[in-house]
Protein backbone atom coordinates (compact mmCIF):
# COMPACT_ATOMS: atom_id res chain seq x y z
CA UNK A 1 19.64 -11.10 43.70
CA UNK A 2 19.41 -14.53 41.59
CA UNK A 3 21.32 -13.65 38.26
CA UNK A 4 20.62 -16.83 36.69
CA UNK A 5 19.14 -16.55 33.29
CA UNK A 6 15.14 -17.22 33.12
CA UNK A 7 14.13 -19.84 30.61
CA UNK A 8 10.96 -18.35 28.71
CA UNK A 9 8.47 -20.86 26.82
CA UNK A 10 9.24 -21.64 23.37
CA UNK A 11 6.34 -19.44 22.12
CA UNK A 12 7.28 -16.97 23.98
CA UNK A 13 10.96 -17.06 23.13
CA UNK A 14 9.84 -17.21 19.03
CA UNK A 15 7.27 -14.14 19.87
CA UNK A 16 10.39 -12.00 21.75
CA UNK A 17 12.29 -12.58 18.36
CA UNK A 18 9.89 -11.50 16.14
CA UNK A 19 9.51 -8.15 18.10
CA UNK A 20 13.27 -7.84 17.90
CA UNK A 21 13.33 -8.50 14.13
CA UNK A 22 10.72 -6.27 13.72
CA UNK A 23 12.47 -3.10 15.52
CA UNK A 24 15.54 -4.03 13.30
CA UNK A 25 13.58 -3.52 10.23
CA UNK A 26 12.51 0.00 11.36
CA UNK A 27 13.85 2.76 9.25
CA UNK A 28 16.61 4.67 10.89
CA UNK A 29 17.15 8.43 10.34
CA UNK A 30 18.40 9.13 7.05
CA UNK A 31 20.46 11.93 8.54
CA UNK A 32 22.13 9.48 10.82
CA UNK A 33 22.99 7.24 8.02
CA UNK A 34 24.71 10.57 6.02
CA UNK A 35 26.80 10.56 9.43
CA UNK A 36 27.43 7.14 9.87
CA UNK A 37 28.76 6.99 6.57
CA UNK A 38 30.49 10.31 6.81
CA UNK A 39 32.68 8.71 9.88
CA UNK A 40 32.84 5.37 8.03
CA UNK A 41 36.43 4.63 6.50
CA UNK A 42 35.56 1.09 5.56
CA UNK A 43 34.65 2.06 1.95
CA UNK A 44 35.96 3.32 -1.23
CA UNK A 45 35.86 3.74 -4.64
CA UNK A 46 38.42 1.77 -5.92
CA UNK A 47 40.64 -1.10 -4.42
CA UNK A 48 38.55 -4.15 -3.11
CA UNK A 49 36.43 -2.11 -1.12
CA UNK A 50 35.00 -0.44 -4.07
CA UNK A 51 31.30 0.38 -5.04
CA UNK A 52 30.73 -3.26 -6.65
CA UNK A 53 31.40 -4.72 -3.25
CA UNK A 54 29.71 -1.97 -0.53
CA UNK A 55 27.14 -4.93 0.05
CA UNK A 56 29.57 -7.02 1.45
CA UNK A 57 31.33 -4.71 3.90
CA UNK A 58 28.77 -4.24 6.25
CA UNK A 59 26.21 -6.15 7.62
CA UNK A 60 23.51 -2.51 7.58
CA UNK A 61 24.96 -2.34 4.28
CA UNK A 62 23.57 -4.76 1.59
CA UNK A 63 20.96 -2.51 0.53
CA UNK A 64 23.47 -1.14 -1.69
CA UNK A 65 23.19 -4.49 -4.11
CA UNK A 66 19.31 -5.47 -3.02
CA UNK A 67 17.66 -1.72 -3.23
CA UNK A 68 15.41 -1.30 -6.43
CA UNK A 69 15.63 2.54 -5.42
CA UNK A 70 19.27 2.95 -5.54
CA UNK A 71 21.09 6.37 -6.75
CA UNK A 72 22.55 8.02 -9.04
CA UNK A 73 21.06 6.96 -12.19
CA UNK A 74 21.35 8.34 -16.18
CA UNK A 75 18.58 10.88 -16.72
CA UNK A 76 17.92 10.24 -20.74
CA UNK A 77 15.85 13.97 -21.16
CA UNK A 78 15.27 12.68 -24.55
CA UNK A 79 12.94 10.26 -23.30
CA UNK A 80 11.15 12.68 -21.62
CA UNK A 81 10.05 15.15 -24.27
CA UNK A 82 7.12 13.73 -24.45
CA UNK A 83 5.67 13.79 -20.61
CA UNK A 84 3.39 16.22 -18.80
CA UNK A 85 4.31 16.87 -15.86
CA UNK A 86 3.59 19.90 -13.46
CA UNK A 87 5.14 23.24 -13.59
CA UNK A 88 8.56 23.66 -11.23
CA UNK A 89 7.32 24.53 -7.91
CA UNK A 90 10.84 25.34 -5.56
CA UNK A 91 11.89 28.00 -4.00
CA UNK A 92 15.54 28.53 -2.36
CA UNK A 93 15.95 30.69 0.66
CA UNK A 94 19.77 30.42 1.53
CA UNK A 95 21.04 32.57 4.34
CA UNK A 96 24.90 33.72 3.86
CA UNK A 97 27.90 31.19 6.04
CA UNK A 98 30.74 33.25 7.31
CA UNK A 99 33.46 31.89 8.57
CA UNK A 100 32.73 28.13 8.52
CA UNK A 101 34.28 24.56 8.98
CA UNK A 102 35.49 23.16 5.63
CA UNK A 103 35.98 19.27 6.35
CA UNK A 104 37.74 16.88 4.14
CA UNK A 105 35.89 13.41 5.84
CA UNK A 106 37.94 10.67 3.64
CA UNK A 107 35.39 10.54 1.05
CA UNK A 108 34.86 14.26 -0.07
CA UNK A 109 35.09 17.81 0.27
CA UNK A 110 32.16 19.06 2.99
CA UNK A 111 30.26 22.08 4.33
CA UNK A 112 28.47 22.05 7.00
CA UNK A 113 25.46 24.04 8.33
CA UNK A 114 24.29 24.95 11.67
CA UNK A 115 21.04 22.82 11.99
CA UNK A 116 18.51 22.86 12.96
CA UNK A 117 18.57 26.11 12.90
CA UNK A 118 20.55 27.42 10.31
CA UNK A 119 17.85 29.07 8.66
CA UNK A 120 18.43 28.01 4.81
CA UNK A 121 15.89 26.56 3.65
CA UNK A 122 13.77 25.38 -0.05
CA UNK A 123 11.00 24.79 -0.32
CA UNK A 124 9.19 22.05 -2.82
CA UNK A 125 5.65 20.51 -3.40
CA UNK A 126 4.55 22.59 -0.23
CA UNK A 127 7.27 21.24 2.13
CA UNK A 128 9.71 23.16 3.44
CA UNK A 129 13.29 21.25 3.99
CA UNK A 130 16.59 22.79 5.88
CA UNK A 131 19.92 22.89 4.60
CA UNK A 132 22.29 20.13 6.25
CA UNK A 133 25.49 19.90 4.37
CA UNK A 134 26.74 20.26 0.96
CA UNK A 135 29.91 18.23 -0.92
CA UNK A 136 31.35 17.36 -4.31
CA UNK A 137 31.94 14.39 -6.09
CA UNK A 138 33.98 14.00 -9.35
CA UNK A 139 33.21 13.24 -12.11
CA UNK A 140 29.58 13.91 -11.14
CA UNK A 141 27.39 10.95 -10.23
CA UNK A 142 23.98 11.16 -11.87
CA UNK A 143 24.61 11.64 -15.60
CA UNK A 144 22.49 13.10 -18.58
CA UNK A 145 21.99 11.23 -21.48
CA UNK A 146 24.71 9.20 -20.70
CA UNK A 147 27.18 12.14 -20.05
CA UNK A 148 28.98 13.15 -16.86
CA UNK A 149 29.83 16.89 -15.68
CA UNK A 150 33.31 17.49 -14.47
CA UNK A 151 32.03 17.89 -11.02
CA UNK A 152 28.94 17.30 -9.04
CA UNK A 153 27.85 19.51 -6.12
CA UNK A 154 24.97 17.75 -3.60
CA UNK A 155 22.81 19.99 -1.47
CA UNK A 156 21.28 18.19 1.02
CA UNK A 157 18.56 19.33 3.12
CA UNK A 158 16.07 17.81 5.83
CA UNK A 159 12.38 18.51 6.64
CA UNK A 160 11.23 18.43 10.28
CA UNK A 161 9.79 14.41 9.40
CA UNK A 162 13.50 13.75 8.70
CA UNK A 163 12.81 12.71 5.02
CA UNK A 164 15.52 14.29 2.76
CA UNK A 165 15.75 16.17 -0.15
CA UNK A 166 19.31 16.16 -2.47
CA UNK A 167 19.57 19.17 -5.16
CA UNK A 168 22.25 17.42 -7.42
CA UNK A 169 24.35 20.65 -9.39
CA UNK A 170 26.47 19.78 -12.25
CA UNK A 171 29.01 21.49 -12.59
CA UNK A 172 30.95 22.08 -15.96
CA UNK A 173 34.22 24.04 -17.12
CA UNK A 174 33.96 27.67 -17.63
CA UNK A 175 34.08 30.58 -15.64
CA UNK A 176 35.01 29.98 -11.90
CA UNK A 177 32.71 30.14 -9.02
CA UNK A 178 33.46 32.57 -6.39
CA UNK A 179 31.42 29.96 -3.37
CA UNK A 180 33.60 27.04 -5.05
CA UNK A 181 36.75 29.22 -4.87
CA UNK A 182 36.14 30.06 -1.28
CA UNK A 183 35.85 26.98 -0.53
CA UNK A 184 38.79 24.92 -2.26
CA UNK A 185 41.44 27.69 -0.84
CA UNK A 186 39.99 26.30 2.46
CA UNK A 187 40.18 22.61 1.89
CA UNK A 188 42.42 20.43 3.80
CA UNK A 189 44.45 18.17 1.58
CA UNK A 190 44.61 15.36 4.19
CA UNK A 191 41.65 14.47 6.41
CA UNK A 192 40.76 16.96 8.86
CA UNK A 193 38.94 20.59 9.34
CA UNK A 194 39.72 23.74 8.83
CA UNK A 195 37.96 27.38 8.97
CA UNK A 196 37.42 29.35 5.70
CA UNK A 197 37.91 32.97 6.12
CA UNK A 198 34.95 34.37 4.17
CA UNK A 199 31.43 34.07 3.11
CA UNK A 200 29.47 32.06 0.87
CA UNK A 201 26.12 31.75 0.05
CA UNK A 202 24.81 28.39 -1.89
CA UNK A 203 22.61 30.56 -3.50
CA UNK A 204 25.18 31.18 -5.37
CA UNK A 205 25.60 27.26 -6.13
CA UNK A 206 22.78 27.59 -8.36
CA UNK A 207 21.89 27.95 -11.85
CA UNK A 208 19.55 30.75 -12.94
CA UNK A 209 17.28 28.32 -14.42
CA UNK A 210 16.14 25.98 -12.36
CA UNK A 211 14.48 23.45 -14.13
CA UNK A 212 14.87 20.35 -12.54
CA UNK A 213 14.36 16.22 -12.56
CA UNK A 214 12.56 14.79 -9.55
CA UNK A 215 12.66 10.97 -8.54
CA UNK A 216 13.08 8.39 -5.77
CA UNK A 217 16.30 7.45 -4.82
CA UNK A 218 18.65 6.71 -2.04
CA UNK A 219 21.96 7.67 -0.71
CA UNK A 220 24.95 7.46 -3.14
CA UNK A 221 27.09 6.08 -0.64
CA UNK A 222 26.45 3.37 2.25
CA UNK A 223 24.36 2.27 3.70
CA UNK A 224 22.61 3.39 0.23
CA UNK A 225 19.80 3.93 2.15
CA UNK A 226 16.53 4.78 0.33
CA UNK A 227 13.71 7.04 0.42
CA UNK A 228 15.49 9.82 -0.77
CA UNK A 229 14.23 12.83 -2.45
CA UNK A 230 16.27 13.75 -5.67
CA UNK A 231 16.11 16.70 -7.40
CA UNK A 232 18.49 17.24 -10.20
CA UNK A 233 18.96 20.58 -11.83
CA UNK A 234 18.76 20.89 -15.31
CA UNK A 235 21.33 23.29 -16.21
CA UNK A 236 24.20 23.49 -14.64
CA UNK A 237 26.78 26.04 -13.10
CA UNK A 238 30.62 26.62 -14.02
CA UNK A 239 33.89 26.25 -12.32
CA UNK A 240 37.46 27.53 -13.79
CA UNK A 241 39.85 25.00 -15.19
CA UNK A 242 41.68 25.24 -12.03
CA UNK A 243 39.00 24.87 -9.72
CA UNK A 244 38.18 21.64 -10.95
CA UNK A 245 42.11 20.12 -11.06
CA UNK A 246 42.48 21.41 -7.19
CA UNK A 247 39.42 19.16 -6.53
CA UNK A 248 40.50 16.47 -8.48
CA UNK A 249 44.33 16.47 -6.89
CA UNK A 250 42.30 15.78 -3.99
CA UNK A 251 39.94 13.31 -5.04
CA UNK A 252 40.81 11.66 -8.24
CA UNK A 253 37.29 10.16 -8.37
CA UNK A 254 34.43 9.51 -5.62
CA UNK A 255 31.52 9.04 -7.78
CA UNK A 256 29.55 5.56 -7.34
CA UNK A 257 28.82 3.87 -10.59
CA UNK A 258 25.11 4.48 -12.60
CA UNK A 259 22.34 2.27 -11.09
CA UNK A 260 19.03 0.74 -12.36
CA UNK A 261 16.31 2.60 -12.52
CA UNK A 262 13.90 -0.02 -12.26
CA UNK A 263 10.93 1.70 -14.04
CA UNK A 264 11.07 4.54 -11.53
CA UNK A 265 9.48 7.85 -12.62
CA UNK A 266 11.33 10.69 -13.44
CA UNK A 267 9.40 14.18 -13.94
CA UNK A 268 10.84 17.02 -15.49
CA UNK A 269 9.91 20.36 -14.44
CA UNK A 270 10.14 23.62 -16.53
């Protein structure tokens, strides 16, 4: 068999490149890119490979400057007094997790679901989306009117198109959370896994009220990709004093900085 390399036309050569560029450009799964950056240790949040300079560590990764779509951003409700928009329209069907994996990955603290079929679900505008994962980030990423919670809980879910949907919970000092509690006496302090003895439901995780912010973001940490459904409760839910420090002896901070919102839309829903 002749191994020597063929020598296409030049036309043909410039149209084989353009294909190739063009299957680079295609949007990869946005659940792929939470795992990617799960396993990634090459960034941080302080240090030189901090937030300001994600761009620059990765090739897949300069999104996280260029994106006009990039998250979290400062909701500012008093600019949005004035809007109509339509009525809240979620439900939250969240089946109980006993005896699951708690993982610290490097960058938070995580839970896991079974997927696709774990069975918890919301639904939203008519489509329903499964519940992937959920973590914490302190102090809490998106912030209202220019104030940050102590915490930050993200709840993120996938629909069977693979688009995905982030429930953003802030999460404030007062009375502790038994799901929270459950799942900090589980935590491993280093990275690793270990099994929580118990049962949660991220029901639980939620605020009576659920009033909510919708808009169009992207993943808070790289590749920052976007297309990201973000809904961000209103109110938010409590954790004790405690609960909060045995985070935060953990992670001392793993929030990314505010971004533009670049005239994006934000509805409120009541």
């Amino acid at each position: 068999m002749n191994l020597t390399p063929k020598k296409f036309p030049v036309a043909l050569t410039g149209i084989f490149a353009s294909v190739i560029a063009l299957i680079s450009a295609l949007p990869v799964g946005l659940l792929s890119d939470i795992k990617a950056s799960q396993a990634s240790p090459d960034f941080s949040y302080g240090g030189d490979k901090n937030p300001t300079n994600w761009d620059e560590l990765h090739q897949n990764w300069a999104i996280c400057e260029s994106g006009t779509q990039q998250s979290p951003i400062d909701i500012k409700p008093s600019l949005l007094g004035g809007l109509l928009s339509p009525p809240a329209n979620i439900q939250f069907n969240y089946q109980s997790l006993t005896n699951f994996p708690v993982q610290n990955n490097g960058h938070t603290i995580q839970v896991n679901y079974p997927f696709p079929s774990g069975g918890s679900t919301m639904t939203i505008d008519g489509k329903t989306y499964e519940l992937v994962q959920f973590h914490l980030h302190t102090p809490s990423e998106h912030h209202l009117d220019g104030e940050a919670a102590a915490l930050e809980l993200h709840l993120v879910h996938q629909n069977q198109q693979g688009e995905l949907a982030v429930v953003g919970v802030m999460i404030e000092k007062g009375t502790a959370n038994s799901n929270l509690e459950t799942v900090l006496a589980n935590m491993p302090p280093q990275t690793g896994i270990n099994t929580a003895n118990g049962t949660i439901n991220a029901t639980n995780f939620l605020p009576t009220n659920k009033s909510h912010y919708i808009y169009q973001g992207s993943l808070t940490t790289p590749p920052c990709s976007q297309g990201v459904k973000w809904i961000v409760l209103k109110n938010p839910i409590t954790a004790s004093q405690a609960q909060i420090d045995a985070f935060t002896n953990v992670y001392q901070v793993n929030a990314r900085p505010i971004q533009d919102l670049n005239l994006r839309p934000i509805q409120l829903r009541n």
